[in-house]
Structures are given as structure tokens and as C-alpha cells.
Protein backbone atom coordinates (compact mmCIF):
# COMPACT_ATOMS: atom_id res chain seq x y z
CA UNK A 1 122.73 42.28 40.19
CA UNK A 2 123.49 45.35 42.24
CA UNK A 3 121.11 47.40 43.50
CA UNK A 4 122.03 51.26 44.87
CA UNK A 5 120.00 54.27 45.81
CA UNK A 6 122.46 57.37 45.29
CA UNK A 7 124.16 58.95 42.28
CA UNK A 8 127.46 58.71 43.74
CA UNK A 9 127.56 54.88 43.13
CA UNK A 10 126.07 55.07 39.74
CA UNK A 11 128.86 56.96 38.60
CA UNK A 12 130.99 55.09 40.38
CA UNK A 13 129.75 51.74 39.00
CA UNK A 14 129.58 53.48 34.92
CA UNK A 15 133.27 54.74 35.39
CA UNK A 16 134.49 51.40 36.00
CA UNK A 17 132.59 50.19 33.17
CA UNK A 18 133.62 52.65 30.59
CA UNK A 19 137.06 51.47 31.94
CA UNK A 20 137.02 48.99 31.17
CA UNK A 21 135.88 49.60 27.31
CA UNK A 22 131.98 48.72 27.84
CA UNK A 23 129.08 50.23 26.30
CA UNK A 24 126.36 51.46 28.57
CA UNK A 25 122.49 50.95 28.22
CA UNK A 26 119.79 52.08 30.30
CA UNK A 27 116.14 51.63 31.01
CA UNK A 28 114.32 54.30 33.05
CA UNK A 29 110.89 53.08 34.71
CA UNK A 30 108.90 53.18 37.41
CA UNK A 31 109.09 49.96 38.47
CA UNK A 32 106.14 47.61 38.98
CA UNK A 33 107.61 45.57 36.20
CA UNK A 34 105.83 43.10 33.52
CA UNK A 35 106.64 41.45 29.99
CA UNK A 36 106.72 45.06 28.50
CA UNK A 37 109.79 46.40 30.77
CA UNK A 38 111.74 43.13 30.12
CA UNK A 39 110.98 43.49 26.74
CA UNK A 40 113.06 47.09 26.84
CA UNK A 41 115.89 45.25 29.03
CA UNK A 42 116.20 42.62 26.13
CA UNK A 43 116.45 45.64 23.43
CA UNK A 44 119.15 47.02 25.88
CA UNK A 45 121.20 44.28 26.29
CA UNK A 46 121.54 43.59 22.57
CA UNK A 47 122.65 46.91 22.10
CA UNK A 48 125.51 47.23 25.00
CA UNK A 49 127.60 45.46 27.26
CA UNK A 50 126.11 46.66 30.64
CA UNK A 51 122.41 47.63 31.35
CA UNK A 52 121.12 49.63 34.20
CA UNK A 53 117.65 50.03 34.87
CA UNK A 54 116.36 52.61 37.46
CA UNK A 55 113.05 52.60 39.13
CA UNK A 56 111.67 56.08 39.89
CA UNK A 57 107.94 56.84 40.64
CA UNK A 58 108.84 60.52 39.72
CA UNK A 59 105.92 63.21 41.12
CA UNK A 60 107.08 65.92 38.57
CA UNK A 61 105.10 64.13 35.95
CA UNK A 62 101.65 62.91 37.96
CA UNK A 63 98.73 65.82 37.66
CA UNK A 64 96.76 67.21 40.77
CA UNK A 65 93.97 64.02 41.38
CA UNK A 66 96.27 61.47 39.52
CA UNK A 67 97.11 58.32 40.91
CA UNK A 68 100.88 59.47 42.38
CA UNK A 69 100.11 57.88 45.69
CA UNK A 70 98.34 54.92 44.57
CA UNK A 71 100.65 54.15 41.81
CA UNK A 72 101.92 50.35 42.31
CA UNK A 73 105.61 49.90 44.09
CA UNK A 74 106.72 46.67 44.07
CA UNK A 75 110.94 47.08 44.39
CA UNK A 76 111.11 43.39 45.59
CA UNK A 77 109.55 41.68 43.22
CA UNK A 78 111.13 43.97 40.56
CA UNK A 79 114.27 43.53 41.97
CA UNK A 80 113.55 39.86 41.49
CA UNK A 81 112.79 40.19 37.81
CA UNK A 82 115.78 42.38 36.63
CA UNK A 83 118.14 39.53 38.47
CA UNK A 84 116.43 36.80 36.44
CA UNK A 85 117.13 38.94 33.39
CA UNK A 86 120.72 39.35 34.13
CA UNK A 87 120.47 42.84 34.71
CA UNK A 88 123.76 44.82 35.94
CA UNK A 89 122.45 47.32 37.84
CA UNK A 90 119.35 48.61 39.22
CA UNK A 91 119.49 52.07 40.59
CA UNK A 92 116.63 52.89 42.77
CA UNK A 93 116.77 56.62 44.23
CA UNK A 94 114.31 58.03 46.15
CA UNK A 95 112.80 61.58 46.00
CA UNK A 96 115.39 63.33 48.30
CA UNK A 97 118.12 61.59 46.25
CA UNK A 98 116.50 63.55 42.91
CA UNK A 99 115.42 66.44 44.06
CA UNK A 100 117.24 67.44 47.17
CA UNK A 101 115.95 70.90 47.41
CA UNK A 102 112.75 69.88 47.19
CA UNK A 103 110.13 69.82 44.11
CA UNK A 104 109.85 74.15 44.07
CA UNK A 105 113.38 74.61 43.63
CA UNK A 106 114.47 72.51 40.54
CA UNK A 107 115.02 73.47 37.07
CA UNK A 108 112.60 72.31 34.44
CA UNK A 109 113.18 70.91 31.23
CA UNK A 110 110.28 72.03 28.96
CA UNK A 111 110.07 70.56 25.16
CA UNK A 112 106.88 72.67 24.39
CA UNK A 113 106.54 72.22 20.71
CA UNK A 114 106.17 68.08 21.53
CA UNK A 115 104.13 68.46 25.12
CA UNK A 116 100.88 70.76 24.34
CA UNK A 117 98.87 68.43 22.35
CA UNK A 118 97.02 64.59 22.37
CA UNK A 119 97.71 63.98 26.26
CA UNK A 120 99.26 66.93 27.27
CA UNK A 121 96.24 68.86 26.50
CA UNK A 122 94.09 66.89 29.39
CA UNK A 123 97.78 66.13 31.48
CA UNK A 124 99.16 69.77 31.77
CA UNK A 125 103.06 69.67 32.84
CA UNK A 126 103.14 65.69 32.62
CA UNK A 127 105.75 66.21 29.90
CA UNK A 128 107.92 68.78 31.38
CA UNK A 129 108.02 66.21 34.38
CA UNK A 130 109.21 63.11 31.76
CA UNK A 131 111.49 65.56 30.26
CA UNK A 132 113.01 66.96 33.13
CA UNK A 133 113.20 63.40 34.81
CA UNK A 134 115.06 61.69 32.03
CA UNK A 135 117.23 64.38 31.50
CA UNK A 136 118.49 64.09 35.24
CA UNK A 137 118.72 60.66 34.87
CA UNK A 138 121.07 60.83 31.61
CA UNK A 139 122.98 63.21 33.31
CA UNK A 140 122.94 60.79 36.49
CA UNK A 141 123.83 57.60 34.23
CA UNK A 142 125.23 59.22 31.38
CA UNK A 143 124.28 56.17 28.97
CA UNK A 144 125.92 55.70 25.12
CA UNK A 145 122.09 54.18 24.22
CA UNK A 146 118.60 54.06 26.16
CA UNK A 147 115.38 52.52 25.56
CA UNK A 148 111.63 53.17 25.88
CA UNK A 149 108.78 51.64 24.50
CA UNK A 150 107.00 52.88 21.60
CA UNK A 151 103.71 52.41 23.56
CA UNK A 152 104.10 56.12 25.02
CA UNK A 153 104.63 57.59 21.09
CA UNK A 154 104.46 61.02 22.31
CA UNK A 155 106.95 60.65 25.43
CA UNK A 156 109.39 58.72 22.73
CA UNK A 157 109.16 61.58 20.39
CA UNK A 158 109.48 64.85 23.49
CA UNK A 159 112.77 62.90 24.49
CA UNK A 160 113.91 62.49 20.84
CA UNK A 161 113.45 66.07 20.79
CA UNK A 162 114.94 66.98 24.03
CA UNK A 163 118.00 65.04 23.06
CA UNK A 164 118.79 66.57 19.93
CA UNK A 165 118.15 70.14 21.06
CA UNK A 166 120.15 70.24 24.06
CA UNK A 167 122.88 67.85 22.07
CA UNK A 168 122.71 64.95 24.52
CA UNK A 169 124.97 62.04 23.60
CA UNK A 170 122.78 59.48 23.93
CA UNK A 171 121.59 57.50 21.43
CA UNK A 172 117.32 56.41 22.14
CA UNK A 173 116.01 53.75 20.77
CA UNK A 174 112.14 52.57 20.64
CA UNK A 175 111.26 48.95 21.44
CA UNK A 176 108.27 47.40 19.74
CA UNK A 177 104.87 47.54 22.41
CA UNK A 178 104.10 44.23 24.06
CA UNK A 179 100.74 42.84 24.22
CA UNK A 180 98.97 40.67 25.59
CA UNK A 181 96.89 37.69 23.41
CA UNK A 182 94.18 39.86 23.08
CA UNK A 183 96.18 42.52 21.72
CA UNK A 184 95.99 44.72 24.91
CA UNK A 185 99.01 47.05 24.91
CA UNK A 186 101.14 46.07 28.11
CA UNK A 187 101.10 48.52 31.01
CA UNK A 188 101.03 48.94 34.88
CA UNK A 189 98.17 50.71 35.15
CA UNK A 190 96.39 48.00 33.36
CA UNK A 191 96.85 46.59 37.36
CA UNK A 192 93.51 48.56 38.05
CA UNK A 193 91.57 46.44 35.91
CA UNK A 194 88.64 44.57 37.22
CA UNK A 195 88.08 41.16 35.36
CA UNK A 196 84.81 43.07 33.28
CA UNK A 197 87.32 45.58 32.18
CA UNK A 198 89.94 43.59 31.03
CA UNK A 199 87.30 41.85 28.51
CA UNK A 200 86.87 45.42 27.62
CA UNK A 201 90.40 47.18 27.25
CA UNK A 202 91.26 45.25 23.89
CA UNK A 203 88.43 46.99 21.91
CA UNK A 204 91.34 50.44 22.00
CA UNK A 205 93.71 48.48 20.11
CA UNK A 206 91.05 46.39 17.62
CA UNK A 207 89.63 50.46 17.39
CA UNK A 208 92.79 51.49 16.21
CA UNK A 209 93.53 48.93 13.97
CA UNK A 210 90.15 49.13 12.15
CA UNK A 211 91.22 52.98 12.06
CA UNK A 212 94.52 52.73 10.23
CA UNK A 213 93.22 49.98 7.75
CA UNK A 214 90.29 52.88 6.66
CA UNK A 215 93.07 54.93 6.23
CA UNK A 216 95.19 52.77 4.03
CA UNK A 217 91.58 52.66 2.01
CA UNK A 218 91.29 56.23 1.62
CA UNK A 219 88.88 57.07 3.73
CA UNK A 220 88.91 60.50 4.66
CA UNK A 221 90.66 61.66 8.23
CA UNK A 222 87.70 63.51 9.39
CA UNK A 223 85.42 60.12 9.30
CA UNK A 224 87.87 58.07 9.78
CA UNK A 225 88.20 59.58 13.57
CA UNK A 226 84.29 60.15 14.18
CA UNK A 227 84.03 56.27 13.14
CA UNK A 228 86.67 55.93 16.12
CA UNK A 229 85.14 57.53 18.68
CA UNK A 230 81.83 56.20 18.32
CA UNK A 231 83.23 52.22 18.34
CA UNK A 232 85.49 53.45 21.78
CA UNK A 233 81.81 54.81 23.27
CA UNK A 234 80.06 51.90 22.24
CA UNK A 235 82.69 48.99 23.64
CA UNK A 236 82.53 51.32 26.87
CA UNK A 237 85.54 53.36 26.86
CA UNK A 238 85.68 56.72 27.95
CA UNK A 239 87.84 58.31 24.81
CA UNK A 240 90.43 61.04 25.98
CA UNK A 241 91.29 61.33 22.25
CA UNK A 242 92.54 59.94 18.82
CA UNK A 243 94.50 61.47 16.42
CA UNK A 244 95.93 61.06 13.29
CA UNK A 245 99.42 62.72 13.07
CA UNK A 246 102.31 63.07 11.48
CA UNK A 247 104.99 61.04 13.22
CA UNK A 248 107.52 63.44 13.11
CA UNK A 249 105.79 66.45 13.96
CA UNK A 250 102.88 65.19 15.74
CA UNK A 251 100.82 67.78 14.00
CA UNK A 252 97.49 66.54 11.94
CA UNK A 253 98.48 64.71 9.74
CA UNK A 254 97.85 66.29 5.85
CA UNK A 255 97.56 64.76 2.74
CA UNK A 256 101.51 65.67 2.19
CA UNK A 257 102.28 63.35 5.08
CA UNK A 258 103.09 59.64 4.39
CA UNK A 259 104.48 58.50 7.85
CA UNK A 260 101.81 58.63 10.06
CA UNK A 261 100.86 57.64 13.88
CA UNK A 262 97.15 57.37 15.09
CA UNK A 263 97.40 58.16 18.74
CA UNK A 264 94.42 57.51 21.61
CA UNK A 265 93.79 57.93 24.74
CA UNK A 266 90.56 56.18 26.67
CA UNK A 267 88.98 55.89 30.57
CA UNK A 268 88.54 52.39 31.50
CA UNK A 269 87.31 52.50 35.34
CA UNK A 270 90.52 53.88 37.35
CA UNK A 271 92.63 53.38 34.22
CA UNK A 272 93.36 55.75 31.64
CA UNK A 273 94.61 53.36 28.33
CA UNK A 274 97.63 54.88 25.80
CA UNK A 275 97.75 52.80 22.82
CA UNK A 276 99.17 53.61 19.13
CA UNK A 277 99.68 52.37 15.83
CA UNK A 278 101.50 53.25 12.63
CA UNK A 279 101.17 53.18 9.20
CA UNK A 280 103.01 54.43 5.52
CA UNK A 281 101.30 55.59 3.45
CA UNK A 282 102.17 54.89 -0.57
């Protein structure tokens, strides 16, 4: 596996590909890599003859008094784990590489139907930051498919969205969320877990499971999501939100809607848990 830190050798590296008749996957991350990421490099390499993963902790997307300068950066080990999986490329700019003029003179790419609601209501601009991020990157890469997890439901769905609208030919495909036996969703921030918590942190996806079977009984959306909250207070989570949405539109769901996402968000200590889980109705 080669690693390189400017966009210069990325193209360089995907024109000889594409020269040689391969198709081209990427994973975008930002690094500190577990089961989860590896998972997405699997999906990718099924789908195309080269994958390239980049590893980007990009500030655009972290919030005044988030965790952008404590966020884990482990590019050795990471590197380590992409080589073991066979991994082509790893592409690992820094800031000055990305945004050479600096992070007040860039253009922003804004999907503001998708980016207003469930955790861009308490993470204002996070979304514009993922959007504007990954649409550098495709342009960077210029990829036939990429993948992201399905754990970040609403990030999957804003670059959907920013794909179609600004006719990027990419093709985006979500992978499945890992978990761990407990049925904790797989995640880097989960890193800031003390032992306590981590007994804890499974009660967001047991919550949401218990949610989606009440609504597969009928039970009204309205109770269905008080019922949540209160079992995320009392196993000692700090609920951001949960919703019940369409999973198209990420609106509240109606009773018109059939394919439907119930999306939380919950304080754990220094961690703030995303975790999702769908359902069809009949």
C-alpha cells in the first residue's frame, strides 16, 4: 500500500488506474480506524478493482467546544490496518493540502433541506462541513463508487442529496453498521468511554430496537418517542434526540410513510452516541 499526502499524486495514481481499465472505490474517514472502517473497505473492494481510503480530521465539520483537537489520530496504526486489508492507496492530506487559502476563504457546499434537523439542529454547520469535505474529496479522487456507513443515516442521505443535485458521477453506497456483541454501534468516539460507560452505551441501540418493534405494533409515534426518551434517561444517557422519519425525506414520518428511519442522538460522558434503525412498514 501507498501512502501520499497531496492531490497531485492521487490523480496521478487514479489516471494510471483508469488506464488501465480499473474501477475506482473510495472510503473517506478520519482515521483512527476499527472493525466498522474495514467493514466499508470490504464493501469497496467488492465493488471495484482499486480502493483508496483517505484519512482527514476535517475542522469544517467540528462545532465551537467540540472535540476537533482531541479527536484521536492514529496514522500509524491505521496505516497498519489498511495494508493488512490490501488497501491500494491511502491518501492522507493535511489541512494546508485542503484548504490552502485557509478555512475563511473556501467555498461551501450547503445541502440545507437534509442539514437543519435531528443533529444539525444542536451541530449548526457540521453538515455543510461533511458536504463540502466530500465534495472536495470526489473532486480530488474522482471515484466511479464510494462508501459510508449507514451508522451516520443523516450524513448518508445529505451526500445522496448533494450528489444528485450537483450531478456528481459517483455512485454511494451504504454499508451495513458494525457492532459490537452487545449491539453497540461501532465508532471512534466510543474511544472516550470509561469501562462504567461502555456497560451503559448499549441501552441506545436495545432503546431503539424496543422503539421500532412498538411501531411495527401500532403504537402511536407520539408515545412511541416519549417511551424512548424516558428508557435513554433512565439507563443514564443524556438524549440529544429521537425521531421517527421518513427515510427519504427525513421529515416526521406520517401515516402515508412506509419506509421509515428512527434516528437518536445521546450524551454518554465525553461521547455523544449516533445510532439508527429501520423499519417497513406493511
Amino acid at each position: 500500500m501507498n501512502t501520499v499526502y497531496s492531490i497531485a499524486d492521487v490523480r496521478e495514481y487514479v489516471r494510471a488506474a483508469r488506464a488501465a481499465g480499473k474501477r475506482v472505490a473510495f472510503v473517506p474517514t478520519m482515521g483512527n480506524l476499527h472493525k466498522g472502517h474495514l467493514s466499508l473497505v470490504h464493501k469497496a473492494q467488492e465493488k471495484a478493482d482499486v480502493v483508496i481510503v483517505s484519512i482527514y480530521v476535517n475542522p469544517l465539520q467540528f462545532g465551537a467546544n467540540e472535540d476537533l483537537e482531541s479527536y484521536p489520530r492514529t496514522l500509524a496504526e491505521d496505516q497498519a490496518q489498511l495494508k493488512g486489508e490490501n488497501v491500494d492507496l491511502l491518501f492522507a492530506p493535511s489541512s494546508n493540502e485542503i484548504y490552502p487559502e485557509g478555512m475563511e476563504h473556501h467555498t461551501n457546499v450547503a445541502v440545507d433541506s437534509l442539514s437543519n434537523m435531528h443533529c444539525g439542529k444542536t451541530r449548526p454547520g457540521h453538515f455543510t462541513g461533511v458536504a463540502t469535505i466530500v465534495c472536495k474529496l470526489f473532486n480530488i479522487v474522482q471515484p466511479d463508487v464510494a462508501v459510508f456507513g449507514i451508522k451516520d443515516f443523516q450524513q448518508l442521505a445529505v451526500i445522496r442529496k448533494m450528489v444528485e443535485d450537483l450531478y456528481l458521477p459517483v455512485e454511494v453506497i451504504g454499508a451495513d453498521i458494525a457492532r459490537d456483541s452487545r449491539g453497540l454501534a461501532l465508532s471512534s468516539r466510543n474511544g472516550y468511554l470509561s469501562d462504567e460507560e461502555l456497560d451503559i452505551a448499549p441501552s441506545l441501540y436495545r432503546v431503539l430496537s424496543e422503539a421500532r418493534e412498538q411501531v411495527l405494533q401500532g403504537m402511536s409515534y407520539d408515545l412511541v418517542l416519549r417511551d424512548a426518551l424516558a428508557k435513554l434517561a433512565q439507563a443514564g444517557l443524556k438524549p440529544d434526540y429521537i425521531d421517527i422519519c421518513s427515510q427519504q425525506s427525513l421529515q416526521p414520518a406520517t401515516t402515508q410513510d412506509k419506509e421509515l428511519v428512527i434516528l437518536a442522538a445521546a450524551y454518554l460522558g465525553r461521547a455523544r452516541l449516533i445510532d439508527n434503525v429501520t423499519l417497513t412498514l406493511p
